[in-house]
Protein backbone atom coordinates (compact mmCIF):
# COMPACT_ATOMS: atom_id res chain seq x y z
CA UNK A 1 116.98 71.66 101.40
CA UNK A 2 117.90 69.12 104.16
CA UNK A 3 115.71 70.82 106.47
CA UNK A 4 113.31 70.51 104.35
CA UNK A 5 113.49 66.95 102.99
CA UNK A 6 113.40 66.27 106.66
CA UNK A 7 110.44 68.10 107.92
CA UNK A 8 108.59 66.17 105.12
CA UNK A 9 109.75 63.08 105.98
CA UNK A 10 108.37 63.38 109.58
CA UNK A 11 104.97 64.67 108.16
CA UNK A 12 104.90 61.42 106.00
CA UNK A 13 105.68 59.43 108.89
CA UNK A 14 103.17 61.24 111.28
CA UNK A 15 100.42 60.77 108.85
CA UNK A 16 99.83 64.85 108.70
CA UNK A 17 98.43 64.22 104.84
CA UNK A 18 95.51 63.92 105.29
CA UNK A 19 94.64 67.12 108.12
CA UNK A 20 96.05 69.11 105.06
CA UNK A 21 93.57 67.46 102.63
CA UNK A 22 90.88 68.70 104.79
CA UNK A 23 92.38 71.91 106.02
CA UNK A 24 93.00 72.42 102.27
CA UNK A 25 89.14 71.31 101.37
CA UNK A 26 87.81 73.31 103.67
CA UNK A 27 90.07 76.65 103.07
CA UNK A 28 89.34 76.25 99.30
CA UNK A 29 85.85 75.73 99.22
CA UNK A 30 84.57 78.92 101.52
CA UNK A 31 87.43 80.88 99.52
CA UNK A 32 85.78 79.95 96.70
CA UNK A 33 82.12 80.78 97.58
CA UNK A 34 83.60 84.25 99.15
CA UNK A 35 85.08 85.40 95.43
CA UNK A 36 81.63 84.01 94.10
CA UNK A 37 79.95 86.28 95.59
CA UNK A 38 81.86 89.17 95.43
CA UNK A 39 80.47 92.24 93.69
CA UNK A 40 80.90 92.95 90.65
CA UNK A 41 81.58 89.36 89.38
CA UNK A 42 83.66 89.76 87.14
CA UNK A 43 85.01 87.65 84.55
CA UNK A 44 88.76 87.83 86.52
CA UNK A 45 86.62 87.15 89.73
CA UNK A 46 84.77 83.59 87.77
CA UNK A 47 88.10 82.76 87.15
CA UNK A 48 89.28 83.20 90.23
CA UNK A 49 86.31 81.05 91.92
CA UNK A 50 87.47 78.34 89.35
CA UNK A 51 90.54 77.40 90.45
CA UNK A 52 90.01 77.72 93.69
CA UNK A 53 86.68 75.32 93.45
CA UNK A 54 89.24 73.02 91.06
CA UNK A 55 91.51 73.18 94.03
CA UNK A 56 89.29 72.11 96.21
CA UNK A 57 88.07 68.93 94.06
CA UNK A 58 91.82 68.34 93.56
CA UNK A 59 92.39 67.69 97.12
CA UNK A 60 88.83 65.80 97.57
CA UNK A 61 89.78 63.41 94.71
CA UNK A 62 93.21 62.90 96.80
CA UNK A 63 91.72 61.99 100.28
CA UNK A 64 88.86 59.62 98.35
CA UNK A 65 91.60 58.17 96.62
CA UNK A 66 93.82 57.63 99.93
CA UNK A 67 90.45 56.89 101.87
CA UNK A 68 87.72 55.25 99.47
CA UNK A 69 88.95 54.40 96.48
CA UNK A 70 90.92 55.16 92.96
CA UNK A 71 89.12 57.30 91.29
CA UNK A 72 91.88 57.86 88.25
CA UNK A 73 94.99 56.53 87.31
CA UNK A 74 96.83 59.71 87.58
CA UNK A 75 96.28 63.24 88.57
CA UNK A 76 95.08 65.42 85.49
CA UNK A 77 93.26 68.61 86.85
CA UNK A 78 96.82 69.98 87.70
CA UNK A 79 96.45 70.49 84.01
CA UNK A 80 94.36 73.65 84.53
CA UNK A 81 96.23 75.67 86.73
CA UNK A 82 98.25 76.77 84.70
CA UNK A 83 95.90 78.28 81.93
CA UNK A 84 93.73 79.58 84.83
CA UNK A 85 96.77 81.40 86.29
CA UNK A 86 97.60 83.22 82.75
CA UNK A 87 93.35 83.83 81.86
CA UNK A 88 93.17 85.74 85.05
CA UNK A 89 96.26 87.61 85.14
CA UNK A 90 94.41 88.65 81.35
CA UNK A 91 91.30 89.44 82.81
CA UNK A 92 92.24 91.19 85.79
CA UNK A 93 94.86 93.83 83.41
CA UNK A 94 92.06 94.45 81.43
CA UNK A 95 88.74 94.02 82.80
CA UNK A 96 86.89 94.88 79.13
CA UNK A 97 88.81 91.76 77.48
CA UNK A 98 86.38 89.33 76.12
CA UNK A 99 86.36 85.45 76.49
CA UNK A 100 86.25 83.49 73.05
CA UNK A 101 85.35 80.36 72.41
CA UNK A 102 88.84 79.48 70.91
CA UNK A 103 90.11 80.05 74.80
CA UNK A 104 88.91 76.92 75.80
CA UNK A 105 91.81 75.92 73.57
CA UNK A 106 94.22 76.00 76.39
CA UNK A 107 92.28 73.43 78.32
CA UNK A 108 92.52 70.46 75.77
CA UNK A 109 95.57 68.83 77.71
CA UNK A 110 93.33 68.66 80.67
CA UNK A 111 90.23 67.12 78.84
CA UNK A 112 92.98 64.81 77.16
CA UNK A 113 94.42 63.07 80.35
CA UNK A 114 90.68 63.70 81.86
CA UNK A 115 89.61 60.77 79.70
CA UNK A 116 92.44 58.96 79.39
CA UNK A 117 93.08 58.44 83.28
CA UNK A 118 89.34 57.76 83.65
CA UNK A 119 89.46 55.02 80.92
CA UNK A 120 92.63 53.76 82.37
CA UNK A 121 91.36 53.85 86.26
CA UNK A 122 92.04 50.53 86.84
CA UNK A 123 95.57 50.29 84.93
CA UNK A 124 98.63 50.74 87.88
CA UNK A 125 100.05 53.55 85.15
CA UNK A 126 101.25 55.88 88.25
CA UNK A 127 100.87 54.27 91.56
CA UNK A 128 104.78 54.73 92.40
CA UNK A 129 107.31 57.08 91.11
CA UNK A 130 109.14 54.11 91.48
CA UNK A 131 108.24 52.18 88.71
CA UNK A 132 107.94 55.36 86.37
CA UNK A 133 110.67 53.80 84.26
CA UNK A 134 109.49 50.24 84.42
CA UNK A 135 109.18 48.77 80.87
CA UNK A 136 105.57 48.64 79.93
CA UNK A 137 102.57 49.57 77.90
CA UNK A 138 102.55 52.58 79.50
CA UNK A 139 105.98 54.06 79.65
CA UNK A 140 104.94 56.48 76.74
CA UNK A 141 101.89 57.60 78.21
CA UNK A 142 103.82 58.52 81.73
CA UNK A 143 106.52 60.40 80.03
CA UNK A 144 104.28 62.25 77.82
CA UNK A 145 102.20 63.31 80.68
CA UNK A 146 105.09 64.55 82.59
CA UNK A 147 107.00 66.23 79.78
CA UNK A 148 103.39 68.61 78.66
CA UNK A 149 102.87 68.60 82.36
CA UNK A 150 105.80 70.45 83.10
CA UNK A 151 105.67 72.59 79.89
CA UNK A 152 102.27 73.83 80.50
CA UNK A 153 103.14 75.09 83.80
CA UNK A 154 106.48 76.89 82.83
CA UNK A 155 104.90 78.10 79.38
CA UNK A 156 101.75 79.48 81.50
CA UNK A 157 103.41 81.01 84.33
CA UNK A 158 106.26 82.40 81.88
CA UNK A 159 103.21 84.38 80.04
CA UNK A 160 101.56 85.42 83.10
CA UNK A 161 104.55 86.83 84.09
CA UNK A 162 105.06 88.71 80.80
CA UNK A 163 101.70 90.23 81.51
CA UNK A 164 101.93 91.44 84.36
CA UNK A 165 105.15 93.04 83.06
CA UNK A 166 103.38 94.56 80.13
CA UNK A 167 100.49 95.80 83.11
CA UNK A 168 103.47 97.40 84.95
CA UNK A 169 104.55 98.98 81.80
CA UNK A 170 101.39 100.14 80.55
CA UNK A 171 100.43 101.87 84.46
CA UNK A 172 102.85 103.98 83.57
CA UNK A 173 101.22 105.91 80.91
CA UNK A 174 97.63 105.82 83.32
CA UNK A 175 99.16 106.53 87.01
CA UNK A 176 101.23 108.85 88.66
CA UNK A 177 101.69 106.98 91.92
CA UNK A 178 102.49 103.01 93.07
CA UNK A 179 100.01 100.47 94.41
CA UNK A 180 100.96 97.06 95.41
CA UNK A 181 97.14 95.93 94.45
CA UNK A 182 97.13 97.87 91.47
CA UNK A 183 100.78 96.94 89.92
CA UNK A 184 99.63 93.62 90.28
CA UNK A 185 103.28 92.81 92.58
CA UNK A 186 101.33 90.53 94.80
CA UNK A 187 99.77 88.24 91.84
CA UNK A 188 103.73 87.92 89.77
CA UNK A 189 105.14 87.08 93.97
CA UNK A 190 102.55 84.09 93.60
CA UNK A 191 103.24 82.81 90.18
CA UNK A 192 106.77 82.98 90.25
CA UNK A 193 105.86 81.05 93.70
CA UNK A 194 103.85 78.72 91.96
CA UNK A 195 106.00 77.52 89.22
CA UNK A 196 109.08 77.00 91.84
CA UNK A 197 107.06 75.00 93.70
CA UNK A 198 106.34 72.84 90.91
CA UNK A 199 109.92 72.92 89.81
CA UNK A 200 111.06 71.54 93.24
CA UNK A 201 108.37 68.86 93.15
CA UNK A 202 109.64 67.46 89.33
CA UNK A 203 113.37 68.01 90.91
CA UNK A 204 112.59 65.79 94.07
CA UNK A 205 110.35 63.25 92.00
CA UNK A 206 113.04 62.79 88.97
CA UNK A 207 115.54 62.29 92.18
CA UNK A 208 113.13 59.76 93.33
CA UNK A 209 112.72 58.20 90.20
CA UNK A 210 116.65 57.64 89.40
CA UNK A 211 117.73 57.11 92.79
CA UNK A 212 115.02 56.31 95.06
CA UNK A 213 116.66 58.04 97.68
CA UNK A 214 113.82 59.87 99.06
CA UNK A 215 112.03 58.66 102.03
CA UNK A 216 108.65 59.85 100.78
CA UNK A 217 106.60 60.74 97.63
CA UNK A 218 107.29 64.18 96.42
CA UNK A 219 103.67 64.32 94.74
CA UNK A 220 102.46 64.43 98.85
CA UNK A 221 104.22 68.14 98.77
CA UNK A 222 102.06 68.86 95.99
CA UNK A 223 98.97 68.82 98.71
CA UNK A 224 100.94 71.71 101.36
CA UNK A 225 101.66 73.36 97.79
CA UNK A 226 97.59 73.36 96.74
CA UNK A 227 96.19 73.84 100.27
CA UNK A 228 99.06 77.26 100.23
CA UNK A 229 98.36 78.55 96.69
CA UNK A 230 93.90 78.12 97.89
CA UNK A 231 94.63 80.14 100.76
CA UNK A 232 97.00 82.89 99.14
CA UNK A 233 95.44 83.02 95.72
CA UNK A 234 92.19 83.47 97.16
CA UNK A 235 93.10 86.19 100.17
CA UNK A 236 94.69 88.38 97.23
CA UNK A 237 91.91 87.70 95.10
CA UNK A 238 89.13 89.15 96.99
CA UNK A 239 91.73 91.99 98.29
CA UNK A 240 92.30 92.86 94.71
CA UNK A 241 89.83 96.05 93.68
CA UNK A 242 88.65 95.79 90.25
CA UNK A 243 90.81 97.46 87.15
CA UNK A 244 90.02 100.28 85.17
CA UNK A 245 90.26 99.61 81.57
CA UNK A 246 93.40 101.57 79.93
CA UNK A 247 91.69 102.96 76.06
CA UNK A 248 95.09 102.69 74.75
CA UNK A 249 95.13 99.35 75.33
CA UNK A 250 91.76 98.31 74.17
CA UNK A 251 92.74 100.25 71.02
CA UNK A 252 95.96 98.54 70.51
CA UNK A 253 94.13 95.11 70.86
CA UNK A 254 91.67 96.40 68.22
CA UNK A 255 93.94 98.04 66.17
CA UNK A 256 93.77 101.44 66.81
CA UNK A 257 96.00 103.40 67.63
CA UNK A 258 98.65 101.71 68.16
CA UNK A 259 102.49 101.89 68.04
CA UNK A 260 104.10 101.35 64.92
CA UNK A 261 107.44 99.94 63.99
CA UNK A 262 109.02 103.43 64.09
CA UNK A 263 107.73 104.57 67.10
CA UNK A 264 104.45 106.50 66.09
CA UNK A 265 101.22 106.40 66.46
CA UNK A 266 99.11 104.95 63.74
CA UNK A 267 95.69 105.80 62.58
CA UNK A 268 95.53 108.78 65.58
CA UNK A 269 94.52 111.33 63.29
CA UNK A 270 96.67 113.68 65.60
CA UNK A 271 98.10 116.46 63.22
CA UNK A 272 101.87 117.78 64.53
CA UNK A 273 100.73 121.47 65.49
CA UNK A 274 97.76 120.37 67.59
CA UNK A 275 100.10 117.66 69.76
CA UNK A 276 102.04 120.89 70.12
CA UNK A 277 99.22 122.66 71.27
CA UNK A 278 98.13 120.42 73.62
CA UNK A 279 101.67 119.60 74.98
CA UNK A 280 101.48 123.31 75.71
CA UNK A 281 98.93 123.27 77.34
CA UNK A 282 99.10 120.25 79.36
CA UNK A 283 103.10 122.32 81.06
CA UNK A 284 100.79 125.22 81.80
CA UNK A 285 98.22 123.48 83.98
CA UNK A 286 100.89 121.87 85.44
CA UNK A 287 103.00 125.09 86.17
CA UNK A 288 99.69 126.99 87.10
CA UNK A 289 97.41 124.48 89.01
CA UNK A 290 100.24 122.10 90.05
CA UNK A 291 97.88 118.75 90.04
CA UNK A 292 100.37 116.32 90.64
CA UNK A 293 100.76 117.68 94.52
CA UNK A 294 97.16 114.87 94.82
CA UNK A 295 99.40 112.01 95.53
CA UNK A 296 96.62 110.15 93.11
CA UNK A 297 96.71 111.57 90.48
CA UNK A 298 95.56 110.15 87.20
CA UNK A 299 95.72 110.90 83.20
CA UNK A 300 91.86 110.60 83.55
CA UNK A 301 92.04 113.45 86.20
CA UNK A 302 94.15 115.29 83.99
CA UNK A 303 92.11 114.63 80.70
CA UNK A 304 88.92 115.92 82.52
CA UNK A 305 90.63 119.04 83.75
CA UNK A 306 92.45 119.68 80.06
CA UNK A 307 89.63 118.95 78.12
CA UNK A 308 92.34 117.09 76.41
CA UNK A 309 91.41 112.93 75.15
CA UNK A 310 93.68 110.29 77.83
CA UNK A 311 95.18 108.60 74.56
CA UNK A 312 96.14 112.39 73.13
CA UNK A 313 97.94 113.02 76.60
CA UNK A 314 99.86 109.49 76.20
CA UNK A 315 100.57 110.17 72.68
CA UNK A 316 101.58 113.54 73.09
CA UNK A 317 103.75 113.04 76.37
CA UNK A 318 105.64 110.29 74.58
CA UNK A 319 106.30 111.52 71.05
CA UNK A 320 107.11 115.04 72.44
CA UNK A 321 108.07 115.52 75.33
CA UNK A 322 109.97 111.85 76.00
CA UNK A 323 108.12 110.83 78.93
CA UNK A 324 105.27 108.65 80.41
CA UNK A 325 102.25 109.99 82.13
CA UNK A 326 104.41 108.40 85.29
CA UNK A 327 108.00 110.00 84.61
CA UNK A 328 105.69 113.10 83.68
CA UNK A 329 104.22 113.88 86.55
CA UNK A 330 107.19 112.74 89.27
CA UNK A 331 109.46 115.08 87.91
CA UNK A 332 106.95 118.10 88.80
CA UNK A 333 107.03 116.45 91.92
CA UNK A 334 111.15 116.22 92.16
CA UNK A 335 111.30 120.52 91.05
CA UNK A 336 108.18 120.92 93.94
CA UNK A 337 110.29 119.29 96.66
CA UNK A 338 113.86 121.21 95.07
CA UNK A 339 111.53 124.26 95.92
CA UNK A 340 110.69 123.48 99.17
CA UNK A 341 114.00 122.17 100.51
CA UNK A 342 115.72 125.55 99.31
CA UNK A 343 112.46 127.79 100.88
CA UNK A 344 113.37 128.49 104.33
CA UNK A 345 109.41 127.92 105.71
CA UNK A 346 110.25 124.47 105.09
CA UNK A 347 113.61 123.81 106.79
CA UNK A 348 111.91 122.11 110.08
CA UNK A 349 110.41 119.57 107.60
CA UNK A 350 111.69 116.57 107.19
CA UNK A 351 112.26 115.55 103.83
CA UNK A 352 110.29 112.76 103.60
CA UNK A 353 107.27 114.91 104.71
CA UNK A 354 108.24 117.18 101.85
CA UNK A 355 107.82 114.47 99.75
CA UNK A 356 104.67 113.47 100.49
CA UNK A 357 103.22 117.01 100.50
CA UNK A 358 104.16 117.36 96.98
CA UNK A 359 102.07 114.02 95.97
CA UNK A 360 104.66 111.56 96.01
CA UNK A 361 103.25 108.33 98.06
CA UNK A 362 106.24 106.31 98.30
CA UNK A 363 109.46 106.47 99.83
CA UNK A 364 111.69 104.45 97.24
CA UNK A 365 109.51 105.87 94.35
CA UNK A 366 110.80 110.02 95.63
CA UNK A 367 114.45 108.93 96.48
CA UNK A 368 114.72 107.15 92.56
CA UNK A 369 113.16 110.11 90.50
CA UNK A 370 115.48 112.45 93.20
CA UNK A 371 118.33 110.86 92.57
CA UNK A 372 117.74 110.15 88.57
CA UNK A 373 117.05 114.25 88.50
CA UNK A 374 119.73 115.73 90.57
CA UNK A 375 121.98 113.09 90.63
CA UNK A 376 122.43 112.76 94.47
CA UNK A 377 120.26 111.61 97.43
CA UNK A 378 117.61 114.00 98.98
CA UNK A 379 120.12 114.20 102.52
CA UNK A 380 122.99 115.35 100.41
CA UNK A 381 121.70 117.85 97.90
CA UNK A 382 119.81 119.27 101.34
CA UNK A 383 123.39 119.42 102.98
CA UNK A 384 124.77 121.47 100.07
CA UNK A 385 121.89 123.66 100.61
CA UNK A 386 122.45 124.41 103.96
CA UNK A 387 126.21 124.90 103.31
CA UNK A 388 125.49 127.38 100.49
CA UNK A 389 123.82 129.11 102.52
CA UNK A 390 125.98 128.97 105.70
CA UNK A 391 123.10 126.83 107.59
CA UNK A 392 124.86 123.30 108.63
């Protein structure tokens, strides 16, 4: 934290503020017209291109106001990252997902503080964390802003986070494998990134504010924070392939069949001896055709090749047979590579390249479901193979 308190204090001092504003400007603003154009546009992607356009006229409003003029008493578009951030974690889980009108809801702190710092450009409400406690007219207005300020951000980025937990979750009844892009790890990284940074900017500016014992303005870091956040957001953003929609979650949203208090399915119309039925079926096209050694494997792939509807498969994997379409299929995987390690073709393999063969497409995912199955690492149950039968 020294370190850092000290390499800010030698920015401030070298005047490095504003080549960020403009590294920042620039960054955002051909981010922005890259996700713009990007193809399908969808309504993730339009949320995407406004932040990082919002970014952008953030930092322009900063160097006019450092430069030019002031153009408001206080900053307000902060106000929108933080509903941006949770509408496009929303958007980009489930692509389908409409936008209502009532969304624009989450926006009215923004158009609040829009108009009052406009109205109030010429009032000194915020020109010094200094004289935040200074007994005036405005006192209420400065501690109001900063109390919703900070609980918009930690309310936002605490339900984007939940989202992408619930995404995570609900993969696991649609996938058989792990994708950085497609869990969605990169996009929780950056919002739990997000709202530290912010946290460390209200820590620094209530020390500021007590004490004055800061050297500098902690609302300058909020500039390296914005011109960051631009460039990462944005790099991630256009990375990120588009989602398929999950049914079972559309349905849920709608409805339909969806889980009820006591576990089942409601409204499925799934009688007891045709989930049976199709749970049989769905082990013998495993046992027979072994589909899970394609490393991407899908319940779409397998709903295609069953004949059997995706939402039956989740239904029926999870109210009889205990499992996810995830668990499901790595444990076929887990009994393929038990096979192989005790078949003597394979004992020049390594085990890792066992792994793979049978579809797994991750290293930590194969040594978990291992482990969780046999109880012991892949090395050692292969070591009490060889001793059993007299190969060490």
């Amino acid at each position: 934290m020294l370190l850092l308190l000290n390499l800010l204090n030698i920015i401030v001092a070298m005047d490095f503020i504003e080549p960020i504003l403009y590294v920042g400007i620039s960054q955002s603003f051909f981010a922005g017209l890259l996700i713009a154009t990007r193809r399908p546009f969808t309504t993730a992607n339009r949320i995407m291109t406004a932040w990082v356009f919002l970014f952008c006229i953030e930092l322009i409003f900063a160097l006019i106001n450092r430069k030019v003029l002031d153009m408001y008493s206080f900053p307000f578009i902060s106000f929108t990252y933080g509903p941006l951030l949770w509408l496009y974690v929303r958007h980009t889980t489930i692509p389908s997902r409409r936008f209502y009108t009532w969304g624009a809801l989450h926006f009215m702190p923004f158009a609040v503080f829009f108009a009052v710092s406009v109205f109030f450009r010429e009032e000194p409400i915020f020109d010094d964390l200094s004289g935040f406690f200074v007994i005036d007219r405005f006192i209420p207005l400065r501690i109001v802003y900063s109390i919703i300020f900070f609980l918009s951000v930690t309310v936002y980025s605490s339900l984007s986070f939940i989202e992408i937990r619930r995404h995570q979750s609900r993969l696991r009844d649609a996938v058989s494998y792990t994708n950085a892009r497609l869990t969605l790890n990169w996009l929780k990284i950056l919002s739990i990134t997000f709202y530290t940074g912010y946290v460390v900017v209200f820590i620094l500016g209530g020390i500021n504010i007590i004490a004055g014992l800061l050297p500098f303005d902690p609302y300058v870091m909020t500039f390296i924070f914005i011109t960051f956040f631009a460039f990462a957001y944005s790099f991630y953003a256009i990375r990120q392939p588009e989602m398929l929609d999950n049914p079972a979650v559309v349905n849920e949203e709608n409805g339909d069949n969806a889980l009820t208090a006591s576990g089942r399915y409601a409204r499925s119309g799934l009688r007891d001896e045709q989930a049976e039925e199709y749970l049989t079926n769905l082990l013998s096209y495993m046992d027979e055709e072994k589909p899970f050694l394609d490393s991407d494997m899908t319940i779409n792939d397998l709903s295609k090749k069953t004949g059997i509807p995706r939402h039956y498969i989740t239904e029926v994997l999870n109210e009889k047979h205990g499992r996810n379409f995830f668990t499901f299929v790595n444990e076929y995987r887990v009994r393929e590579v038990i096979s192989r390690i005790s078949d003597p073709k394979y004992r020049h393999y390594t085990i890792l390249a066992i792994a793979f063969d049978a579809g797994f497409n991750s290293k930590s995912t194969f040594n978990t479901f291992f482990k969780a199955y046999t109880g012991k690492t892949p090395s050692s149950y292969r070591d009490e193979i060889n001793k059993e039968s007299g190969k060490v």
